[in-house]
C-alpha atoms as a PDB file:
ATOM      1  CA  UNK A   1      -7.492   0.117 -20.980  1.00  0.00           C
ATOM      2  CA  UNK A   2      -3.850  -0.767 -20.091  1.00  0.00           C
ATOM      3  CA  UNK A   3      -2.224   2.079 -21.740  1.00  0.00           C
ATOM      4  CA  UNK A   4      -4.882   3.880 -19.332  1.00  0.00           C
ATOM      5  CA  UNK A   5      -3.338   2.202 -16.532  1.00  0.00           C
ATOM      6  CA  UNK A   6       0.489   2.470 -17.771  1.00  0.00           C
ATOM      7  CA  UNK A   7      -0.605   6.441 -17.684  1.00  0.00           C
ATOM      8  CA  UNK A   8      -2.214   6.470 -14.527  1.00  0.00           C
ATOM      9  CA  UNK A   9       0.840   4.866 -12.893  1.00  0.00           C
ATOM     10  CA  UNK A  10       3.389   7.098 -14.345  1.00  0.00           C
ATOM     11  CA  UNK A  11       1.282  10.593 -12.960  1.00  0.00           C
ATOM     12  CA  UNK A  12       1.277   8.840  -9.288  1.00  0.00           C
ATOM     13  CA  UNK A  13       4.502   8.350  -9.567  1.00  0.00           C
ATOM     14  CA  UNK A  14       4.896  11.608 -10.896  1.00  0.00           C
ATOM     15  CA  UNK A  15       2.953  13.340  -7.693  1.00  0.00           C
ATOM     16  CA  UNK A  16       4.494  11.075  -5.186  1.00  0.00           C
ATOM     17  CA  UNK A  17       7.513  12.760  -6.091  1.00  0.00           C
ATOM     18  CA  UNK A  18       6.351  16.124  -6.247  1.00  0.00           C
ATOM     19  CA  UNK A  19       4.446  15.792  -3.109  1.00  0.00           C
ATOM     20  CA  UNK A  20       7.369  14.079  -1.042  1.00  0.00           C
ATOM     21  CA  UNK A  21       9.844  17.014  -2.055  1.00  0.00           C
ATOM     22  CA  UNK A  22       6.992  19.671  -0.795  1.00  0.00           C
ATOM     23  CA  UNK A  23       6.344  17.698   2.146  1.00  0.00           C
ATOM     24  CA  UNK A  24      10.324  17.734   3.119  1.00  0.00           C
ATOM     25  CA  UNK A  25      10.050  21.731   2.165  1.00  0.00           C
ATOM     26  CA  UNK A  26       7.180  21.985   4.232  1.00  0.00           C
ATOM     27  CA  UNK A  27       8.414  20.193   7.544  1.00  0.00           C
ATOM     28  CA  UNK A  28      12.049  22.469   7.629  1.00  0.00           C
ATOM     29  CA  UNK A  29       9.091  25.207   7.973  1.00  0.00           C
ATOM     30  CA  UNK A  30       6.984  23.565  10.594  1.00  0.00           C
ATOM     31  CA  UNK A  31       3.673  24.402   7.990  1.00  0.00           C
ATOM     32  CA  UNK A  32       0.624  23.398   9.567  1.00  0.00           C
ATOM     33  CA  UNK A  33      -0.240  21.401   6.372  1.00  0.00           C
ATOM     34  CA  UNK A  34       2.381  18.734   6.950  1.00  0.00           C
ATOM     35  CA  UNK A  35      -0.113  16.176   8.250  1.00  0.00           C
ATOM     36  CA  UNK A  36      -2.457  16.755   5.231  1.00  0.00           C
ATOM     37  CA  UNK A  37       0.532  16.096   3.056  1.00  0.00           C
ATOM     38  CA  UNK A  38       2.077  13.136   4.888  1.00  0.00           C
ATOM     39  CA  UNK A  39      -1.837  11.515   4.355  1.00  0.00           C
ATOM     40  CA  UNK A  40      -1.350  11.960   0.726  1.00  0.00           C
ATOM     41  CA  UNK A  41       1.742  10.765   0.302  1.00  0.00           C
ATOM     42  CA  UNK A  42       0.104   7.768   2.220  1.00  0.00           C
ATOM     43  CA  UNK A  43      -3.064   7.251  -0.251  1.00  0.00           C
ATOM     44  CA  UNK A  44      -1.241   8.160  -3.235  1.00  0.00           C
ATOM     45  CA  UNK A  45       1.421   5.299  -2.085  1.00  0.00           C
ATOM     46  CA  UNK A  46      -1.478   2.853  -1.542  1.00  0.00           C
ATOM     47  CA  UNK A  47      -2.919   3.954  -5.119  1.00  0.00           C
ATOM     48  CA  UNK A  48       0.133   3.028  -6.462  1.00  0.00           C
ATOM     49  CA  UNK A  49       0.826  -0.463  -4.825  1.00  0.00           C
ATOM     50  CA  UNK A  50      -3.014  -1.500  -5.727  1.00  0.00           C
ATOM     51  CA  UNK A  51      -1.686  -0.345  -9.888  1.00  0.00           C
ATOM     52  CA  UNK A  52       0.954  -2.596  -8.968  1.00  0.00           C
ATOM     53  CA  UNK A  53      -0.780  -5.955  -8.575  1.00  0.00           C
ATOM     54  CA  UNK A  54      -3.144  -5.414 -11.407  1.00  0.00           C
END
């Protein structure tokens, strides 16, 4: 189950990333999706802080 977790960490980590440098793309280009990205930032952020105190 851990290793599940270790994994599961890593790929949020992994998207955060991803998702933070599209979101920075994104706003130079005013997209209309900005807000839907900035919200997953946010959950994926929370996701990750809950993994944290396990």
């Amino acid at each position: 189950f851990k290793p599940t977790l270790s994994q599961l960490y890593a790929d949020l980590k992994s998207f955060e990333h991803h998702f933070e440098w599209l979101n920075k793309i994104t706003r130079k280009q005013q997209h209309s999706s900005v807000p839907k990205l900035t919200d997953m930032i946010s959950h994926i952020k929370g996701l990750i802080h809950s993994l944290q105190r396990q």
